[in-house]
N, C-alpha and C. Protein backbone atom coordinates (compact mmCIF):
# COMPACT_ATOMS: atom_id res chain seq x y z
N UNK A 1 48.63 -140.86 8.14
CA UNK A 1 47.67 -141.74 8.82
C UNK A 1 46.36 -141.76 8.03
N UNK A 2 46.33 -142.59 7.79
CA UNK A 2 44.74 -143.40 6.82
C UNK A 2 43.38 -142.84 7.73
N UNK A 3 42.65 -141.98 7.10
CA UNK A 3 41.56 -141.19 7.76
C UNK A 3 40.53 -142.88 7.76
N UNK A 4 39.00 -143.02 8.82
CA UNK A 4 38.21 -143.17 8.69
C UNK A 4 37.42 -142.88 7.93
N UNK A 5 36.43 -143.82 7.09
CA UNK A 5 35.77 -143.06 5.96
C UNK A 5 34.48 -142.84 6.26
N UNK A 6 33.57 -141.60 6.63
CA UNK A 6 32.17 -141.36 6.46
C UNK A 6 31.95 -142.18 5.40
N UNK A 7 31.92 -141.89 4.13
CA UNK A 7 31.15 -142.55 3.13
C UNK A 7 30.90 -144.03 3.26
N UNK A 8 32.24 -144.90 3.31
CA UNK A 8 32.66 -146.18 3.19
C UNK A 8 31.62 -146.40 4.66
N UNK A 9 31.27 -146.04 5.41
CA UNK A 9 30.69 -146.40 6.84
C UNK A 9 28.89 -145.87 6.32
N UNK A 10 28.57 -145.28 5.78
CA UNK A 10 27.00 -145.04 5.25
C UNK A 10 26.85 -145.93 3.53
N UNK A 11 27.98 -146.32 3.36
CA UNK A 11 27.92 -147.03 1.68
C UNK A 11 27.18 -148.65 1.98
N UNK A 12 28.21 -148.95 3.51
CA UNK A 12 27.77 -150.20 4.09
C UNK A 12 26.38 -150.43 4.61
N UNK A 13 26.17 -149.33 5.33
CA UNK A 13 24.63 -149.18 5.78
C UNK A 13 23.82 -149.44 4.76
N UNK A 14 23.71 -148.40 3.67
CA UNK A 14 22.41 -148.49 2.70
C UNK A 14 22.69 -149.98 1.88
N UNK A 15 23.82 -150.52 1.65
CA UNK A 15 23.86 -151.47 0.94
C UNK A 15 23.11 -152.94 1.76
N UNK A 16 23.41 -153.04 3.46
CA UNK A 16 22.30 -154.20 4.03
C UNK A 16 20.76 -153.19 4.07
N UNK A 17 20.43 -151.89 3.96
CA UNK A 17 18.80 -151.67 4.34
C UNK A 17 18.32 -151.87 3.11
N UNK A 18 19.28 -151.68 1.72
CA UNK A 18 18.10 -151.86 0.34
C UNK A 18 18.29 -153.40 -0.06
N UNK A 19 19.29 -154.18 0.39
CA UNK A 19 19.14 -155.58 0.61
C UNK A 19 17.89 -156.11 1.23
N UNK A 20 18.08 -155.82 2.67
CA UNK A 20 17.04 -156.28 3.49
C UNK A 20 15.57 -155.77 3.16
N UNK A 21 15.25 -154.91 2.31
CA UNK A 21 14.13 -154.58 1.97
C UNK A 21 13.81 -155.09 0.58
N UNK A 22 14.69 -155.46 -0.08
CA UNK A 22 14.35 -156.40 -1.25
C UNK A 22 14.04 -157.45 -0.84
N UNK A 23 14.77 -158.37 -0.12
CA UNK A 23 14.67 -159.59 0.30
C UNK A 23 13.36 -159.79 1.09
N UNK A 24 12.83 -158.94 2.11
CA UNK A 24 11.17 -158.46 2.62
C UNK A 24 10.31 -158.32 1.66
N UNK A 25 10.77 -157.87 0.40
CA UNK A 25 9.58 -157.94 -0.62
C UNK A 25 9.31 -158.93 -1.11
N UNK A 26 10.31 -159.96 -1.37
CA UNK A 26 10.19 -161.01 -1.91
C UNK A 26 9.32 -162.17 -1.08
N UNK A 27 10.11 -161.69 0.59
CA UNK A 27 9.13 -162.91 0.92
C UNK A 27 8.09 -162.91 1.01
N UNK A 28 7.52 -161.79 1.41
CA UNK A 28 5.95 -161.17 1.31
C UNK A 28 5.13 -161.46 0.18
N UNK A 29 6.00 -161.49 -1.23
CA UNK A 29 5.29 -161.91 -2.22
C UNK A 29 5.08 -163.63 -3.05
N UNK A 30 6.04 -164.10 -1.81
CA UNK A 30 6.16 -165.24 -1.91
C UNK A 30 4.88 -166.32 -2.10
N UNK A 31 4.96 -167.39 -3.36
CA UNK A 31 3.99 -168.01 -2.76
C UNK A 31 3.82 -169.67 -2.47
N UNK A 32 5.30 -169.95 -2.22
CA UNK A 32 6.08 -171.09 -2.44
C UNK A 32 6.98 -170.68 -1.63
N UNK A 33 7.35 -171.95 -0.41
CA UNK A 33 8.54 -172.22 0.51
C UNK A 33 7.58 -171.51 1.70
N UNK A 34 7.89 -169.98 1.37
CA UNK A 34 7.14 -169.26 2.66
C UNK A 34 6.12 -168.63 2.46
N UNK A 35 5.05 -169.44 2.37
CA UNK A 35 3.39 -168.90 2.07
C UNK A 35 2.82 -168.60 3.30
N UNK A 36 3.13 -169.13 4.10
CA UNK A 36 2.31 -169.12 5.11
C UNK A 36 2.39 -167.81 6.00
N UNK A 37 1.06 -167.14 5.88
CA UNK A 37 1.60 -165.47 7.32
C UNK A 37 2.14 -165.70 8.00
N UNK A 38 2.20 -166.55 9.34
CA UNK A 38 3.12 -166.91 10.71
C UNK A 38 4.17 -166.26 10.52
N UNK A 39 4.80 -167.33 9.10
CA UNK A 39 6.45 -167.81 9.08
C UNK A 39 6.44 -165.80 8.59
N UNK A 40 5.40 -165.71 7.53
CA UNK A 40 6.40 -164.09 7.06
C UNK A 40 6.19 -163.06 8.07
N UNK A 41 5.27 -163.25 8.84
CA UNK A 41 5.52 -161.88 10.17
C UNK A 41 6.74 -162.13 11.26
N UNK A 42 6.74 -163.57 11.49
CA UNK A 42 8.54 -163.96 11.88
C UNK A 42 9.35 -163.51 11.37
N UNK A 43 9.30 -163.68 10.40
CA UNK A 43 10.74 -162.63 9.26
C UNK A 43 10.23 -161.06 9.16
N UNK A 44 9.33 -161.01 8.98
CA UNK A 44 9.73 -159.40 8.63
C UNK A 44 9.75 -158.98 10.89
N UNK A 45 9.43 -159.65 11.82
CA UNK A 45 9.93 -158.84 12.93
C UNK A 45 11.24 -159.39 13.30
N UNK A 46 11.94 -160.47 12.19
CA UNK A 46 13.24 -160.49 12.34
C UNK A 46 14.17 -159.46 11.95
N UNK A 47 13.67 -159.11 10.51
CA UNK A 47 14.77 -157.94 10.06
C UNK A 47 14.48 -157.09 10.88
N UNK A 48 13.51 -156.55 12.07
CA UNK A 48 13.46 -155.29 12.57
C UNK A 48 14.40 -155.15 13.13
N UNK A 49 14.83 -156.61 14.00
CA UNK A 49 16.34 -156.08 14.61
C UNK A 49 17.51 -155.83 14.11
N UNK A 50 17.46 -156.96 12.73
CA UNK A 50 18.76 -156.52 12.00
C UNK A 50 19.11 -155.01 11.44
N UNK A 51 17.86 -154.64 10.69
CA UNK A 51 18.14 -153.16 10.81
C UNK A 51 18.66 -152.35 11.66
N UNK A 52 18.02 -152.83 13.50
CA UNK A 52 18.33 -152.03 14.27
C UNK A 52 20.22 -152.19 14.77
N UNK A 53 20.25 -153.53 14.22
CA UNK A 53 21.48 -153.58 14.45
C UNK A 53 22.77 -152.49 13.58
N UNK A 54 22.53 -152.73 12.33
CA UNK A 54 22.83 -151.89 11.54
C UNK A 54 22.75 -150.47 11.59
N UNK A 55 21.79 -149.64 12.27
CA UNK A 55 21.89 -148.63 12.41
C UNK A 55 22.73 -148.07 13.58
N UNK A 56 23.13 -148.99 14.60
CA UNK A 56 23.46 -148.85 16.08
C UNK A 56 25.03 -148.96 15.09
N UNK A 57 25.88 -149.90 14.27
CA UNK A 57 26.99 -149.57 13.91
C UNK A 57 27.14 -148.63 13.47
N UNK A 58 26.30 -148.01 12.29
CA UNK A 58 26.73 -147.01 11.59
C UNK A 58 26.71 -145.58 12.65
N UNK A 59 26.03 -145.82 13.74
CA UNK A 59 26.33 -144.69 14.42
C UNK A 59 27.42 -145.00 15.27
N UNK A 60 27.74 -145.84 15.63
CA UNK A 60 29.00 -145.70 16.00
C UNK A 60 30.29 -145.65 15.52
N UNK A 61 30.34 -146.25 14.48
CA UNK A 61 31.49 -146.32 13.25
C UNK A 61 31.59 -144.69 12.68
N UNK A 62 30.05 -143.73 12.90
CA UNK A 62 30.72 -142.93 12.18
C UNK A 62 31.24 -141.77 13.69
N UNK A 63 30.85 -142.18 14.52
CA UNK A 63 31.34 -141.27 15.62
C UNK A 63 33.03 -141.45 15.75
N UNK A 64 33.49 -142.90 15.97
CA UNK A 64 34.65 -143.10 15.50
C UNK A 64 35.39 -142.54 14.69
N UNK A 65 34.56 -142.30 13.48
CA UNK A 65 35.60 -141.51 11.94
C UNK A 65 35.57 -140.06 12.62
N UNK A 66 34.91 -139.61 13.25
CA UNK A 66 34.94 -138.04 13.65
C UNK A 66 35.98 -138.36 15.23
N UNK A 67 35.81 -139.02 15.59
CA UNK A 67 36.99 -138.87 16.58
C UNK A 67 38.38 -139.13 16.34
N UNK A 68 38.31 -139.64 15.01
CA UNK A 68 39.73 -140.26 14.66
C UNK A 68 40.28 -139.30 13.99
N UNK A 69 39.19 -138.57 13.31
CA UNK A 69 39.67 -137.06 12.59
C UNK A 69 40.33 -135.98 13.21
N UNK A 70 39.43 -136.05 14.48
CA UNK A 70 40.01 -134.79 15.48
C UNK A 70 39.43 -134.82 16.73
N UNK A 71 40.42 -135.08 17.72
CA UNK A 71 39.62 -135.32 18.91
C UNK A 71 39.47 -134.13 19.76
N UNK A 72 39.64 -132.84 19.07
CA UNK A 72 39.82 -131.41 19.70
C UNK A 72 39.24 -131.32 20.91
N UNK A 73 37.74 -131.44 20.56
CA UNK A 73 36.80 -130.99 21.23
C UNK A 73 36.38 -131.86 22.42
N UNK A 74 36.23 -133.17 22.06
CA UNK A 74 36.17 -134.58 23.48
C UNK A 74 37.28 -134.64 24.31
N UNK A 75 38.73 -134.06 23.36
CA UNK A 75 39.49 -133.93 24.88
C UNK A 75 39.30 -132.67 25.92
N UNK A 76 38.69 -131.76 24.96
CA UNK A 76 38.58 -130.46 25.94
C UNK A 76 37.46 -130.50 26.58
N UNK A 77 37.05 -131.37 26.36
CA UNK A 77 35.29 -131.62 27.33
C UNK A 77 35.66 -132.30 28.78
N UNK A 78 36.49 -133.73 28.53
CA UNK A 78 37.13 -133.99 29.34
C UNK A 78 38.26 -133.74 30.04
N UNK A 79 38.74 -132.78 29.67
CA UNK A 79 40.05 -132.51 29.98
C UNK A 79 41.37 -133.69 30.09
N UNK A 80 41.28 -134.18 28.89
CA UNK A 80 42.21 -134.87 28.29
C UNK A 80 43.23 -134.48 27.55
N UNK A 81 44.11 -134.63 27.60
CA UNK A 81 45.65 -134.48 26.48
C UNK A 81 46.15 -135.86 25.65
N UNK A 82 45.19 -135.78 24.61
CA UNK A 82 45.16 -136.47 23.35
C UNK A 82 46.04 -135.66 22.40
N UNK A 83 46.20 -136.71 21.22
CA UNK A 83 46.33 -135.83 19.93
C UNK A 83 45.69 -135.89 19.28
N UNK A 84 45.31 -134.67 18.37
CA UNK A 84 44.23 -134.19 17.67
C UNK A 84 43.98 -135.37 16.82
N UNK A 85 44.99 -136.24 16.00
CA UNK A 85 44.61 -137.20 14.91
C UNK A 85 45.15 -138.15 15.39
N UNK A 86 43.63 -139.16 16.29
CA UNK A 86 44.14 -140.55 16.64
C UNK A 86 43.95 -141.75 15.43
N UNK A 87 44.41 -142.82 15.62
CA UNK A 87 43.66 -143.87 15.08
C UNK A 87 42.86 -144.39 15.22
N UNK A 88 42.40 -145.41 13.83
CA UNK A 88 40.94 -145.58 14.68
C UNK A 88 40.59 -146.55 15.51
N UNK A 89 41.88 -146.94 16.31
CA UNK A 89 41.94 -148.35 17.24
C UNK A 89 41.83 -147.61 18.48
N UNK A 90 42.66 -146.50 18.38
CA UNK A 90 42.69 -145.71 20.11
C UNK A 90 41.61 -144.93 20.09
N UNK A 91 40.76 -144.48 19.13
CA UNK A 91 39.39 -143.75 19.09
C UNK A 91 38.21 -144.60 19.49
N UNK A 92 38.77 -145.93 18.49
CA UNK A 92 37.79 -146.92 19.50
C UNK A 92 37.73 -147.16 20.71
N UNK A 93 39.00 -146.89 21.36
CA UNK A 93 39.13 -147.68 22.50
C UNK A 93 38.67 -146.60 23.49
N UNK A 94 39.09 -145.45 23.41
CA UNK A 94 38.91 -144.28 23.97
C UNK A 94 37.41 -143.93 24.03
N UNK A 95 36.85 -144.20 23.15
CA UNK A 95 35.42 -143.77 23.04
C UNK A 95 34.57 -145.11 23.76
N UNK A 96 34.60 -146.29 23.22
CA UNK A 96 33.84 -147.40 23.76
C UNK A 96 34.60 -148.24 24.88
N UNK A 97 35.97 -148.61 24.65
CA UNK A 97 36.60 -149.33 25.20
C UNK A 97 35.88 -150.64 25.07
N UNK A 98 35.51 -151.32 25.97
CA UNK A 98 34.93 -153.18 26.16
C UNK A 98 33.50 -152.80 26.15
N UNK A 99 32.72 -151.79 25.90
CA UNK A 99 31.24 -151.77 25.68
C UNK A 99 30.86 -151.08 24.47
N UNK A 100 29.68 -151.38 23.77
CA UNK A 100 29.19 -150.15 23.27
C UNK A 100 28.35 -148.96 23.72
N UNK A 101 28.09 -148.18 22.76
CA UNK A 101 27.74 -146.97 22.91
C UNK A 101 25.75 -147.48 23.13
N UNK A 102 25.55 -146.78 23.82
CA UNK A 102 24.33 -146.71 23.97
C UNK A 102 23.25 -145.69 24.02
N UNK A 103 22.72 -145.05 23.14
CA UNK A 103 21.76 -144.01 22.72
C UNK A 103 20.02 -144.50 22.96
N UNK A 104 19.78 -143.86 24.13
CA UNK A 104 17.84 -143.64 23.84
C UNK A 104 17.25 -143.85 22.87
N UNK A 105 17.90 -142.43 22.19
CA UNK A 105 17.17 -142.18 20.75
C UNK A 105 18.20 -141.37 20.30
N UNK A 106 17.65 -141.01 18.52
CA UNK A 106 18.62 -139.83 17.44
C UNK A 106 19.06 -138.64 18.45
N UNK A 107 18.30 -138.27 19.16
CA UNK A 107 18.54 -136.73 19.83
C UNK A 107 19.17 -137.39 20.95
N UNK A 108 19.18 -138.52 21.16
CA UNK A 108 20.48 -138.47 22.49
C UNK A 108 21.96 -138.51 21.81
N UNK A 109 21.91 -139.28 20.43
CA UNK A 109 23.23 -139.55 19.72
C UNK A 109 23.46 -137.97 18.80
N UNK A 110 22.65 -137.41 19.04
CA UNK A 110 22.68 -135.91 18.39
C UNK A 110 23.40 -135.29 19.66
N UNK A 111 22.82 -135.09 20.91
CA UNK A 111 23.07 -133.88 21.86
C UNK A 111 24.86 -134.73 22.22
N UNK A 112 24.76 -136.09 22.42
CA UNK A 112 26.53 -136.56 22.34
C UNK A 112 27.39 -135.98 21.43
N UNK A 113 26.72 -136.21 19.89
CA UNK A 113 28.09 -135.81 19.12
C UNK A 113 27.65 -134.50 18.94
N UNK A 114 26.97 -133.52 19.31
CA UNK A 114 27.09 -132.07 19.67
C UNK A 114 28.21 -131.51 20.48
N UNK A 115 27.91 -132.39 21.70
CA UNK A 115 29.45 -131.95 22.54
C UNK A 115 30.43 -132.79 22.83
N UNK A 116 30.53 -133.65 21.80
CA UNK A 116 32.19 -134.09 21.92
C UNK A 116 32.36 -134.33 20.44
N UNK A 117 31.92 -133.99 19.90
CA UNK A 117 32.57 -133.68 18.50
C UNK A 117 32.60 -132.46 17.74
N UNK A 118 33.75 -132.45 17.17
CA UNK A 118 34.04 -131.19 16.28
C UNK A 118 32.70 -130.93 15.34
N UNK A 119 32.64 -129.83 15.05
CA UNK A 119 30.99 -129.49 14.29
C UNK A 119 31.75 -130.07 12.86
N UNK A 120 32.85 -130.00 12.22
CA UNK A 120 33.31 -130.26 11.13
C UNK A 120 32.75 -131.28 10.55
N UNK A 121 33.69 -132.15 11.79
CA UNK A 121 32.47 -133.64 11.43
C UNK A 121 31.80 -134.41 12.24
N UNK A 122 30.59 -133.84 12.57
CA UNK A 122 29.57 -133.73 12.86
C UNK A 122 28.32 -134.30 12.20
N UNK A 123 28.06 -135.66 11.27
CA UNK A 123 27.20 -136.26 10.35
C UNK A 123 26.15 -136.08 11.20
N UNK A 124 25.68 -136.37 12.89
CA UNK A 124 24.49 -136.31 13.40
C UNK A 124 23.67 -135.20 13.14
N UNK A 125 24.65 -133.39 13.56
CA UNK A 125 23.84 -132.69 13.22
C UNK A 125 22.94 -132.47 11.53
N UNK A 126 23.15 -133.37 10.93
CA UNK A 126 22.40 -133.19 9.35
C UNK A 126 20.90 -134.08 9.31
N UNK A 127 21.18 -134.72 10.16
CA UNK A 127 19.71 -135.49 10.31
C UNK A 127 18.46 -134.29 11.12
N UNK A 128 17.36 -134.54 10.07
CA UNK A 128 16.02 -133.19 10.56
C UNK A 128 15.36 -134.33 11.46
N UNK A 129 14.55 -133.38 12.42
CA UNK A 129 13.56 -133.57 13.48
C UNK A 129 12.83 -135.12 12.97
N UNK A 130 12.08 -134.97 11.31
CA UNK A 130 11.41 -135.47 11.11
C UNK A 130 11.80 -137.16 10.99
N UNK A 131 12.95 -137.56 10.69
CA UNK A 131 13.41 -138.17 10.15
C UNK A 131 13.96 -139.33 11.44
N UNK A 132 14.22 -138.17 12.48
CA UNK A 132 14.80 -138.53 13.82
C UNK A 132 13.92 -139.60 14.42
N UNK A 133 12.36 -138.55 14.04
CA UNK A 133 10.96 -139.06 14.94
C UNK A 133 10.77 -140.39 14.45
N UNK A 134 10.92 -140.23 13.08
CA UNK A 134 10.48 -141.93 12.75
C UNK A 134 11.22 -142.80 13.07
N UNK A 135 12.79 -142.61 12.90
CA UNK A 135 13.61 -143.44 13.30
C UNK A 135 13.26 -144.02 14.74
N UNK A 136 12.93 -142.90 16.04
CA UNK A 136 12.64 -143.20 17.39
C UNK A 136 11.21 -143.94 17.24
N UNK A 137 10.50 -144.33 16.55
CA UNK A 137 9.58 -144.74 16.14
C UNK A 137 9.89 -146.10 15.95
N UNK A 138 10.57 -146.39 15.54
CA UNK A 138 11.14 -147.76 14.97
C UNK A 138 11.83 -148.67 15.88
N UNK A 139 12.14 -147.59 16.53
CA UNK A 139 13.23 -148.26 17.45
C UNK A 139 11.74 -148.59 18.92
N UNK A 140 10.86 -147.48 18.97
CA UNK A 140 10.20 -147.93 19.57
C UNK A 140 9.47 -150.00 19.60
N UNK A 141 9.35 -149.92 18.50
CA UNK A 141 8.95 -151.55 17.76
C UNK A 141 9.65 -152.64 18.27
N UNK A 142 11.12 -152.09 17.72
CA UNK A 142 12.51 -153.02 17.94
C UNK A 142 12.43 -153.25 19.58
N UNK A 143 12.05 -152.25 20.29
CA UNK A 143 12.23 -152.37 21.96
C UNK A 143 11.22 -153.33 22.29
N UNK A 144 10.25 -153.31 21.62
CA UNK A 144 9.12 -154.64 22.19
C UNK A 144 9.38 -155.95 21.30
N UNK A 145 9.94 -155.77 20.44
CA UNK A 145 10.28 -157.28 19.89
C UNK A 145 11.26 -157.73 20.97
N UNK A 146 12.00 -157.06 20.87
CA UNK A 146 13.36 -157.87 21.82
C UNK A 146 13.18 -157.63 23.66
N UNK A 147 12.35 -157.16 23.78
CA UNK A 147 12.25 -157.33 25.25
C UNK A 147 10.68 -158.05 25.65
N UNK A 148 9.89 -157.49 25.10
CA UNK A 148 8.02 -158.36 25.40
C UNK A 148 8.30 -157.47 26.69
N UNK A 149 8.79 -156.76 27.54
CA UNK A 149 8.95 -156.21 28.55
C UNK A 149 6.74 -155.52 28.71
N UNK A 150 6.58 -154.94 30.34
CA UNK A 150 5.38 -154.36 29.98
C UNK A 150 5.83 -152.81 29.56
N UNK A 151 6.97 -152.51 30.37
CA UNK A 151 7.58 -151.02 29.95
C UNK A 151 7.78 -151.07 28.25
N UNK A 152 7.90 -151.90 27.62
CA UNK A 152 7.99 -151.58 26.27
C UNK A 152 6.90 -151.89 25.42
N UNK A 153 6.10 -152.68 26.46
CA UNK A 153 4.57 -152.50 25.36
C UNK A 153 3.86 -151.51 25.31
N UNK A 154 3.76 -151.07 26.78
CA UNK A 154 3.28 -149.69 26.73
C UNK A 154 3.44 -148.48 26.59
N UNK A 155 5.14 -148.63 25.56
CA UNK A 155 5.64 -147.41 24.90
C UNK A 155 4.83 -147.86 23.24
N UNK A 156 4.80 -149.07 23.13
CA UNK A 156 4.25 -149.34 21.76
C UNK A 156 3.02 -149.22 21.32
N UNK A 157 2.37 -149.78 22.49
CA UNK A 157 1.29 -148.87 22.64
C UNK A 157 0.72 -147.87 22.45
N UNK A 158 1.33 -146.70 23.30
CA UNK A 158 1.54 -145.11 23.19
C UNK A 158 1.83 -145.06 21.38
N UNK A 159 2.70 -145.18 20.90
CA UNK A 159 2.97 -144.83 19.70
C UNK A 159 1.96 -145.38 18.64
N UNK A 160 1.32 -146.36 18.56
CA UNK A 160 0.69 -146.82 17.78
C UNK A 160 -0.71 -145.54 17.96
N UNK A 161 -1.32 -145.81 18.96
CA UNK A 161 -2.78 -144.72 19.34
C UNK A 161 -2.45 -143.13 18.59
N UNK A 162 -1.15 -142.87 19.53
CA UNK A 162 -1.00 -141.33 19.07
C UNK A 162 -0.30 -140.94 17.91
N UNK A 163 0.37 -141.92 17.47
CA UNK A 163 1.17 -141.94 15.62
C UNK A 163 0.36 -142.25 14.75
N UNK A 164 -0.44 -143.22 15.06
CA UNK A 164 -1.16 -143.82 14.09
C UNK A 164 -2.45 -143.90 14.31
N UNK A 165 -3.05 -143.28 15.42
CA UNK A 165 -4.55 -143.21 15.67
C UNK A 165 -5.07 -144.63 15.49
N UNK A 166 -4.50 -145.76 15.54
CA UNK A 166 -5.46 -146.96 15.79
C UNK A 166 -5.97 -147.40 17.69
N UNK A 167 -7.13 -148.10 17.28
CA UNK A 167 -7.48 -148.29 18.23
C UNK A 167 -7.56 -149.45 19.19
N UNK A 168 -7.13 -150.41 18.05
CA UNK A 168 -7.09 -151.98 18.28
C UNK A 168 -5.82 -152.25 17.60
N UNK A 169 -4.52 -152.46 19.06
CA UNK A 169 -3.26 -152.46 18.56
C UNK A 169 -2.67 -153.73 17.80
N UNK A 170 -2.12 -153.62 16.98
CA UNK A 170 -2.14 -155.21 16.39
C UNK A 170 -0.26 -155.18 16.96
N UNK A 171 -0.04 -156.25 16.52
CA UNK A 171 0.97 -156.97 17.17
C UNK A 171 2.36 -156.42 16.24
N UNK A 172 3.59 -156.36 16.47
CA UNK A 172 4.60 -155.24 15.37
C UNK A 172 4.44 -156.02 14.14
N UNK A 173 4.61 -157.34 13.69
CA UNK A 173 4.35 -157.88 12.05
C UNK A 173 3.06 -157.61 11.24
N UNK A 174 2.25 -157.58 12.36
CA UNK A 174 1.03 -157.23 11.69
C UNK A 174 1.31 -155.46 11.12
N UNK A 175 1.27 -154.58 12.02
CA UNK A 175 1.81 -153.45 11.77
C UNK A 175 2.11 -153.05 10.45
N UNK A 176 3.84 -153.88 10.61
CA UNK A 176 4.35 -153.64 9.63
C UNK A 176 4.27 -153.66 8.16
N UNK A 177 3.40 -155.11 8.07
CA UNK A 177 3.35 -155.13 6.48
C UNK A 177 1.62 -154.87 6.33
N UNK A 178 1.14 -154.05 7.24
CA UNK A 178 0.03 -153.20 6.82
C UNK A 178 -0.14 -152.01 5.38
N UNK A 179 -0.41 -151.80 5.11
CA UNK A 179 -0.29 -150.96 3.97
C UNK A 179 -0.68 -149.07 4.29
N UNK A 180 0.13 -148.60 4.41
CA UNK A 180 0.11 -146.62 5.14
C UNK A 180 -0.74 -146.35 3.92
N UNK A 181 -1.97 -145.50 4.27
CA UNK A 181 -2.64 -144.93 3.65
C UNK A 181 -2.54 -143.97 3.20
N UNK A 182 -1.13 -143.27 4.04
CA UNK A 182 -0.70 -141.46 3.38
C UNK A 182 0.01 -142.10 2.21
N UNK A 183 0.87 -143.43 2.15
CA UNK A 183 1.92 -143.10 1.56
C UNK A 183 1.94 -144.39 0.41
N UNK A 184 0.49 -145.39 0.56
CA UNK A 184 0.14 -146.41 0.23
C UNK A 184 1.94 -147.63 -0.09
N UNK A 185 2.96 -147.44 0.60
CA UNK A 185 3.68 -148.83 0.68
C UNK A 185 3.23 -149.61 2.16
N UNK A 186 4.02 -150.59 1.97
CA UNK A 186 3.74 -151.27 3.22
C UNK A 186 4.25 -150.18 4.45
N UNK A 187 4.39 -150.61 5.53
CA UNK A 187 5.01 -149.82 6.42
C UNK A 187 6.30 -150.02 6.74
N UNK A 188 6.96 -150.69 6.79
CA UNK A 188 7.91 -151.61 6.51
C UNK A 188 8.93 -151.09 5.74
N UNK A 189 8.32 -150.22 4.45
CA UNK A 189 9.18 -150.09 3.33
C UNK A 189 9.15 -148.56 3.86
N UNK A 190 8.25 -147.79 4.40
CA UNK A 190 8.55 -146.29 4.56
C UNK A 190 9.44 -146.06 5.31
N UNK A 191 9.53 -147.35 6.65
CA UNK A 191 10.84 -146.69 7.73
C UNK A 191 12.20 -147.45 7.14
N UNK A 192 12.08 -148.32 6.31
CA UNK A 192 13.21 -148.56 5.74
C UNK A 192 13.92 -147.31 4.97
N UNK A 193 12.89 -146.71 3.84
CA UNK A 193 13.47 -145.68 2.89
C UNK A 193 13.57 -144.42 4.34
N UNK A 194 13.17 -144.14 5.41
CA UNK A 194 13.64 -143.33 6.41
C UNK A 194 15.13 -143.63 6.53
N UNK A 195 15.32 -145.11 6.90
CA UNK A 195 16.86 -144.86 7.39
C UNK A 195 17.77 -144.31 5.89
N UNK A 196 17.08 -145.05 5.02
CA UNK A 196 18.42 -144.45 3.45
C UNK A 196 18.36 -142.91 3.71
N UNK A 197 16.93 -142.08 3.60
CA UNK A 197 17.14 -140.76 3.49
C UNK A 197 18.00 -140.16 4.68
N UNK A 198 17.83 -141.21 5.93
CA UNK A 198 18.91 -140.60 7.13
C UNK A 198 20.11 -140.67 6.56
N UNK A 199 20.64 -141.88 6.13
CA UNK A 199 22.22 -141.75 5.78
C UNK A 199 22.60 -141.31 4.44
N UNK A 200 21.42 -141.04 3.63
CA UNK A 200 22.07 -140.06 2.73
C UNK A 200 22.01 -138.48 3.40
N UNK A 201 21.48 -137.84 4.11
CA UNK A 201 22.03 -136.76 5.09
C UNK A 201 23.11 -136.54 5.40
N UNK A 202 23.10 -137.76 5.97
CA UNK A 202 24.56 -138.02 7.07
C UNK A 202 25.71 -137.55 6.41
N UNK A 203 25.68 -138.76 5.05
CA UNK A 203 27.03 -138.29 3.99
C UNK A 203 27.39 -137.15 3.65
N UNK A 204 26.04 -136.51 3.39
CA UNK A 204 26.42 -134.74 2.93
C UNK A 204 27.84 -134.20 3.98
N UNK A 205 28.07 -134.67 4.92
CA UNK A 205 29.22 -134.07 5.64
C UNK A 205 30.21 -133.60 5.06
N UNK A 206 30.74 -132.23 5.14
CA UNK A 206 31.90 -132.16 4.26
C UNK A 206 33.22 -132.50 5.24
N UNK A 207 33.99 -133.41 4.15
CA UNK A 207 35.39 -133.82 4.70
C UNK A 207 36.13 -133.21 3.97
C-alpha cells in the first residue's frame, strides 16, 4: 500500500507561499496595469486568504499521511478497531468525513495531533512556540478580512496594540505592506517566510 507523502504535501505548500510572495512583490512594485494603492491593498488582503487557505490543507493533508501511516493511537483514543495501515481514502473519511477539520490556532492542531497521532509521525510537534505565535497572528488578520465581524476586529485590534505597539490601527493592507522595523521587509514577506520556516520544520519528520 502506497504510503502518503509528508514531503510531497509541504513541497506543495512552499511551492504556492514562494509563488504568492513573488507575485506580491511584483505587484507592489508595479508601476503599470496596477499602480494604483486601492487595487494593491485588494490584492495583497487577497492573498491573505489564499495563504490561509493553503495552510488549512497542508494541515490537514499532513494529518491524513500520519493517519494513513498508523492509526494506532486514534483508534485507541476512541476505542476503535481499525487497521493500523489505512488508506488514504478511509483516513480521510474517518478523520473528516463530509467536513473539514477545524483548528483555533497551531496549539489546537498541535494538542489534536498530540493525542491522536502516533509521535512517529507527528510533523505538528516540530513547529516552536515562536513560529506558532506568528502564524496565530496571521490568522488573526485572515479572521477580520473574511468576517468584518466586531468579535474579529477586536481581536485585531488587540494584536496590533500589544504585538505591535501601534496606536492608530490601520486597516490589514495597510499593515501589511508596511515596512517592520526589526526586520526592515515588508510585513507581508516576514509572515510569509514564517509559514516556509514552519513547513520546513514540519518535513524534518522522520519517516
Amino acid at each position: 500500500m502506497r504510503k502518503v507523502s509528508f514531503h510531497n504535501n509541504n513541497d506543495e505548500f512552499e511551492t504556492w507561499i514562494v509563488w504568492y510572495g513573488d507575485f506580491l512583490a511584483r505587484i507592489l512594485d508595479a508601476k503599470r496595469v496596477i499602480k494604483n494603492k486601492f487595487e494593491k491593498l485588494e490584492l495583497v488582503e487577497a492573498f491573505v486568504l489564499r495563504v490561509a487557505v493553503h495552510w488549512e490543507i497542508l494541515v490537514e493533508d499532513d494529518i491524513i499521511a500520519s493517519l494513513n501511516r498508523d492509526s494506532s493511537v486514534y483508534s485507541s483514543e476512541l476505542g476503535l478497531r481499525l487497521r493500523k495501515h489505512l488508506t488514504r481514502d478511509e483516513s480521510e473519511a474517518i478523520l473528516i468525513g463530509h467536513r473539514s477539520l477545524d483548528f483555533k490556532s497551531v496549539g489546537d492542531a498541535k494538542k489534536f495531533a498530540k493525542r491522536y497521532l502516533v509521535d512517529r509521525y507527528n510533523p505538528f510537534k516540530l513547529i516552536p512556540k515562536d513560529i506558532a505565535s506568528k502564524i496565530d497572528r496571521f490568522f488573526v488578520i485572515r479572521n477580520y478580512l473574511a468576517h468584518y465581524s466586531s468579535s474579529s476586529k477586536r481581536a485585531y485590534t488587540r494584536m496590533i496594540k500589544n504585538f505591535y505597539g501601534l496606536r492608530k490601527i490601520p486597516e490589514p493592507g495597510n499593515f501589511l505592506i508596511a515596512i517592520s522595523k526589526k526586520t526592515g521587509n515588508y510585513r507581508w514577506s516576514d509572515l510569509f517566510i514564517t509559514f516556509l520556516e514552519c513547513s520546513q520544520k514540519m518535513r524534518q519528520i522522520k519517516i
